[in-house]
C-alpha atoms as a PDB file:
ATOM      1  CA  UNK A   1      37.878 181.242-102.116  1.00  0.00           C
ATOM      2  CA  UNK A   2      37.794 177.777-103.146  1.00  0.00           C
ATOM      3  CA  UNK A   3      40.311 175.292-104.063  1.00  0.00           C
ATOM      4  CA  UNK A   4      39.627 173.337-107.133  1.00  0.00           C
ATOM      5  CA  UNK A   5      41.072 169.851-107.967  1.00  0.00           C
ATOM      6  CA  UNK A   6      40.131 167.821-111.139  1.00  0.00           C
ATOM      7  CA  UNK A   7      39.723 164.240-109.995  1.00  0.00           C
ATOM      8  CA  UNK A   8      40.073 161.303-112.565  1.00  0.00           C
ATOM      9  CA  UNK A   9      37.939 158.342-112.044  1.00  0.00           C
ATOM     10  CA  UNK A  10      40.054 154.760-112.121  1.00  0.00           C
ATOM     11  CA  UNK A  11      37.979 151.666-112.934  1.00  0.00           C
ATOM     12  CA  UNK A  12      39.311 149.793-110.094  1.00  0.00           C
ATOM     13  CA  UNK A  13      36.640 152.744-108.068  1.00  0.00           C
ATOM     14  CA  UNK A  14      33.649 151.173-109.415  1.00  0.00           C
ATOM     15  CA  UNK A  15      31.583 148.464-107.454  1.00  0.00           C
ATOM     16  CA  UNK A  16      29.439 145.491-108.484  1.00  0.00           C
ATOM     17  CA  UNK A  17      26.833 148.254-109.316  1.00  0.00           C
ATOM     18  CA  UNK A  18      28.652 150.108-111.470  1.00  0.00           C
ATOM     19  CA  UNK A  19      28.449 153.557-109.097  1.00  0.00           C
ATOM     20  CA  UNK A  20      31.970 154.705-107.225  1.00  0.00           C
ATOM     21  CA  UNK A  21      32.463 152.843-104.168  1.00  0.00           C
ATOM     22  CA  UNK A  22      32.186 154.665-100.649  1.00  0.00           C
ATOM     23  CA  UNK A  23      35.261 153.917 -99.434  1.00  0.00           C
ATOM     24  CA  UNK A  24      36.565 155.681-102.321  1.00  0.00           C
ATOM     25  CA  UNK A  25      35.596 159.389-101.736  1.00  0.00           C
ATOM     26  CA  UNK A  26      38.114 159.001 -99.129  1.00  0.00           C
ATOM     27  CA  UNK A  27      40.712 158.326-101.558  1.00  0.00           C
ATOM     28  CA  UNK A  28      39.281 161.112-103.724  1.00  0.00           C
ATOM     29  CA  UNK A  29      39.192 163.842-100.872  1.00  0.00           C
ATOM     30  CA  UNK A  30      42.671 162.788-100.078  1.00  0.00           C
ATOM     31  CA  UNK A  31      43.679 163.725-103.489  1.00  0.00           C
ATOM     32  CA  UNK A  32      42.052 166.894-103.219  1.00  0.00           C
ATOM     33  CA  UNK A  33      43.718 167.642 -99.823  1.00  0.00           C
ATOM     34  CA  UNK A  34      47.277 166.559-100.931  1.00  0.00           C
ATOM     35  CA  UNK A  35      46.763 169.131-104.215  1.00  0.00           C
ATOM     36  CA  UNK A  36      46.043 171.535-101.952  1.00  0.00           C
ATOM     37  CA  UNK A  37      48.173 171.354 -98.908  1.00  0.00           C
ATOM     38  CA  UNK A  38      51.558 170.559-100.464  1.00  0.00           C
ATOM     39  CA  UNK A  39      51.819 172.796-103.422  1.00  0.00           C
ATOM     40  CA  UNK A  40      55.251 174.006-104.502  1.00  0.00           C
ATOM     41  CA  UNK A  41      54.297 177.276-103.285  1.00  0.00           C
ATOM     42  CA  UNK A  42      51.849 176.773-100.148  1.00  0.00           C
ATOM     43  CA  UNK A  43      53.326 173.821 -98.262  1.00  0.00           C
ATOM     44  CA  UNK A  44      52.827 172.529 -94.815  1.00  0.00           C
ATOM     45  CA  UNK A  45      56.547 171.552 -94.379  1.00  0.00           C
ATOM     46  CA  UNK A  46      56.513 170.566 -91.058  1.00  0.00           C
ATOM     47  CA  UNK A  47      53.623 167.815 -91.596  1.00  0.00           C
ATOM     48  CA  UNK A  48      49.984 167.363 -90.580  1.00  0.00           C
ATOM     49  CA  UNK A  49      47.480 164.240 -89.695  1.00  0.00           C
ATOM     50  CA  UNK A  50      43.719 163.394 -90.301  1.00  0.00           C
ATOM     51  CA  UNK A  51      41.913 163.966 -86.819  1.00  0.00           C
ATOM     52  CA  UNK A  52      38.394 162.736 -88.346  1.00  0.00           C
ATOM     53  CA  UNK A  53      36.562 162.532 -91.545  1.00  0.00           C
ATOM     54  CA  UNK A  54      32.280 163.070 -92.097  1.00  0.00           C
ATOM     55  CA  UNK A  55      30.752 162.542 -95.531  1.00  0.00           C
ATOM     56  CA  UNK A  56      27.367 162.665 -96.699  1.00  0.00           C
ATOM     57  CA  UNK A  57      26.569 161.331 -99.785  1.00  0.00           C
ATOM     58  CA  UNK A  58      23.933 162.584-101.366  1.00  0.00           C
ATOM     59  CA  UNK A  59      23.860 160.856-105.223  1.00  0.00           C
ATOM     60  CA  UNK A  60      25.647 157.495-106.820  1.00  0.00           C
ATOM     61  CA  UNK A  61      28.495 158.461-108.628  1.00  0.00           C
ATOM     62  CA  UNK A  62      28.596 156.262-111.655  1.00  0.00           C
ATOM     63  CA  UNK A  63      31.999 155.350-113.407  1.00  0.00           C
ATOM     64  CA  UNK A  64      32.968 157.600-116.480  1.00  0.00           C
ATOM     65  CA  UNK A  65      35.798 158.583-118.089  1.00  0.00           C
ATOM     66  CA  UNK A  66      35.390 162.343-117.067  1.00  0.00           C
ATOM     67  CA  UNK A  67      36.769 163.899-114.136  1.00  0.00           C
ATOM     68  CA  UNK A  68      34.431 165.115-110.975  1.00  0.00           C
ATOM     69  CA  UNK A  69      35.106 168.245-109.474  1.00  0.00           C
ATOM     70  CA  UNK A  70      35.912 168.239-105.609  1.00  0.00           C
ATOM     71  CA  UNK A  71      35.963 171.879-104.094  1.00  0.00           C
ATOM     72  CA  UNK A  72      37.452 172.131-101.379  1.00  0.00           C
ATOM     73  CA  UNK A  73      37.721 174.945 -98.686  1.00  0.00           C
ATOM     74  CA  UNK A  74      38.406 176.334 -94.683  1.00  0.00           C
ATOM     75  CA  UNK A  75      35.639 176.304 -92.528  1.00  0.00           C
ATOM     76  CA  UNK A  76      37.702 176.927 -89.270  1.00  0.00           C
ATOM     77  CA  UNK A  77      41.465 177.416 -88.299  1.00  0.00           C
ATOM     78  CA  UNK A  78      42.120 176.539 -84.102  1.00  0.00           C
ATOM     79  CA  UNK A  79      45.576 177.081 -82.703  1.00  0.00           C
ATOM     80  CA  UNK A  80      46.344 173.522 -83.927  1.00  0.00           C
ATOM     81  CA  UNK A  81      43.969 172.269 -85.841  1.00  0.00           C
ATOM     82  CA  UNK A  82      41.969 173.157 -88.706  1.00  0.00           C
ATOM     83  CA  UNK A  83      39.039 171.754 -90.728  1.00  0.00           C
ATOM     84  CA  UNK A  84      38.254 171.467 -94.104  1.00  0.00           C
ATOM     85  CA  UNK A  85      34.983 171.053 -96.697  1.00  0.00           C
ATOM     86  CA  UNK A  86      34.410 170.012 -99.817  1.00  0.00           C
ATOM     87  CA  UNK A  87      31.757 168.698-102.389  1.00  0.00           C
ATOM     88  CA  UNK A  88      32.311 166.297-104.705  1.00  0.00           C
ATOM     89  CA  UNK A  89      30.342 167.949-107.824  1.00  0.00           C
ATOM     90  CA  UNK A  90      29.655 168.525-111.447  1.00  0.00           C
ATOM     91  CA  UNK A  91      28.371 171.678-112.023  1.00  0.00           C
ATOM     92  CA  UNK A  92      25.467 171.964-109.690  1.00  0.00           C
ATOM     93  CA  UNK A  93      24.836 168.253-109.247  1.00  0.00           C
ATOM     94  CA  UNK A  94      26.666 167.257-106.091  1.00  0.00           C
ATOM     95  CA  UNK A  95      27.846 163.583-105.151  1.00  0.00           C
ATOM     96  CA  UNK A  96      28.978 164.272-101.686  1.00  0.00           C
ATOM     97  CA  UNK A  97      29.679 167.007 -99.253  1.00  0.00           C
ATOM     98  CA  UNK A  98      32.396 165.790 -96.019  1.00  0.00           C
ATOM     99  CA  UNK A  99      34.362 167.859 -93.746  1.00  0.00           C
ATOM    100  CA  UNK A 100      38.111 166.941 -92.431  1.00  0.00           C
ATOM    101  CA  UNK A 101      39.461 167.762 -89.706  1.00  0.00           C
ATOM    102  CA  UNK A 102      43.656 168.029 -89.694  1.00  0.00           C
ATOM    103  CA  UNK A 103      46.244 168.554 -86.917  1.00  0.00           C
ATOM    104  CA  UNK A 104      49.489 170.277 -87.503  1.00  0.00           C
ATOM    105  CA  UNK A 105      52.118 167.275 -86.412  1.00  0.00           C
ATOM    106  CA  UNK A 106      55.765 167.453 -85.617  1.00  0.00           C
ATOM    107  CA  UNK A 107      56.763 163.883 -86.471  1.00  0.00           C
ATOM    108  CA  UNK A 108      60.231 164.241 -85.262  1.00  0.00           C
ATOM    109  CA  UNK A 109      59.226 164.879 -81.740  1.00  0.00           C
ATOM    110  CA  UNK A 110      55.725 162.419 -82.482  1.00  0.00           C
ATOM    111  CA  UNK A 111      53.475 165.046 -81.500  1.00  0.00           C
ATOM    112  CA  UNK A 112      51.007 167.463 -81.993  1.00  0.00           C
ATOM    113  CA  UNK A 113      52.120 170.722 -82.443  1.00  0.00           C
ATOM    114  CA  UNK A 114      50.317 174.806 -83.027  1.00  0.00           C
ATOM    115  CA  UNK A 115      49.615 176.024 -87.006  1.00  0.00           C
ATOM    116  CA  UNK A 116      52.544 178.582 -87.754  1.00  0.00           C
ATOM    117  CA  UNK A 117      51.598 182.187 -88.874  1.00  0.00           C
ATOM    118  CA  UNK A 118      52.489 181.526 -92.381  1.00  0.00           C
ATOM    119  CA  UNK A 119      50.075 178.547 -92.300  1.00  0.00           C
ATOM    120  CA  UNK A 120      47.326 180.195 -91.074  1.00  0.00           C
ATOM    121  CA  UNK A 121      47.713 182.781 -93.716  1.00  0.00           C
ATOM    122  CA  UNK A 122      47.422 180.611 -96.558  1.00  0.00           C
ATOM    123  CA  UNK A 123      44.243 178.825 -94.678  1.00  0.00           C
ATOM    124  CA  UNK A 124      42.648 181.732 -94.071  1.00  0.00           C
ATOM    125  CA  UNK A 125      43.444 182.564 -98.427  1.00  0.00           C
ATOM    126  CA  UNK A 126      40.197 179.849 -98.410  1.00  0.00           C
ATOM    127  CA  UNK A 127      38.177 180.200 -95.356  1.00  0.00           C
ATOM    128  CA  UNK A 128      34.234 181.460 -96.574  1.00  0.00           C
ATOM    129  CA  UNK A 129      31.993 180.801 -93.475  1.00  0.00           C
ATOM    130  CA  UNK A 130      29.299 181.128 -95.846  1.00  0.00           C
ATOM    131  CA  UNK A 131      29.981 178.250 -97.816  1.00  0.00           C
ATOM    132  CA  UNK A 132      30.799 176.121 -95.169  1.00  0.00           C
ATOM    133  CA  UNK A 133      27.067 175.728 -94.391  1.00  0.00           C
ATOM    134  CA  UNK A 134      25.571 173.890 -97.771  1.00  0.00           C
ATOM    135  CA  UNK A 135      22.337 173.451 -98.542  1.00  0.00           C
ATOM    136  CA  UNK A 136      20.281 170.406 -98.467  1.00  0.00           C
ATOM    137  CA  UNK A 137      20.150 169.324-101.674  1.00  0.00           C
ATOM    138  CA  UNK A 138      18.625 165.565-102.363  1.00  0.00           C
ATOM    139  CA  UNK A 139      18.295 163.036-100.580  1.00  0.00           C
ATOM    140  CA  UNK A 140      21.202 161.061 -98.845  1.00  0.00           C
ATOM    141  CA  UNK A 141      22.641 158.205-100.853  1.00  0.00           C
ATOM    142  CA  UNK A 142      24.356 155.300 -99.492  1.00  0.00           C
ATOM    143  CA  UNK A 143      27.109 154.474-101.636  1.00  0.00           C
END
């Protein structure tokens, strides 16, 4: 299953070309991670960090007034870690594909610490191996 978040576009995203600046997916996938992680219903309560971040873009998003779609999903869950995937899309035309990688984090005690039970049942609620490997599709882009 895949997690789907409705991103609006802001014109402060858009470069001197008129396309979505790069540094901006990061903003977007962050957006997408937040909706996702700290739901009313699903949260991680006891925090988490960005280990790393990969993206490949693979087309120039230009500005709009539309949403994009960013799917997001769980491509593996570690005893205290886990990493995530998404595309940035519309329909079947995708932007960029990038992977995340997050570690559970106590912040009172400043450290790392293991994904609780209840955690790794709601990641597992998304995990598809099969999506997690993506076609190539076009050529990559750099935004």
């Amino acid at each position: 299953m895949r997690h789907i978040y409705r991103c609006p576009l802001r014109w402060a995203d858009m470069d001197a070309y008129g396309h979505v600046n790069n540094v901006v997916f990061l903003r977007y996938l962050e957006e997408a991670r937040v909706d996702f992680l700290f739901r009313p219903d699903k949260e991680f309560r006891q925090g988490s960090v960005v280990a790393r971040h990969e993206i490949d873009y693979k087309r120039q998003l230009a500005h709009r007034h539309e949403p994009v779609t960013i799917e997001l999903w769980v491509t593996e869950i570690r005893a205290a870690s886990f990493t995530l995937a998404y595309e940035v899309k519309d329909g079947d035309l995708v932007y960029a594909r990038a992977s995340t990688v997050i570690v559970p984090f106590d912040f009172d005690a400043q450290r790392p610490r293991r994904i609780t039970a209840e955690e790794r049942d709601f990641l597992q609620e998304y995990t598809d191996a099969a999506e997690g490997a993506g076609a190539a599709e076009g050529e990559a882009v750099a935004a």
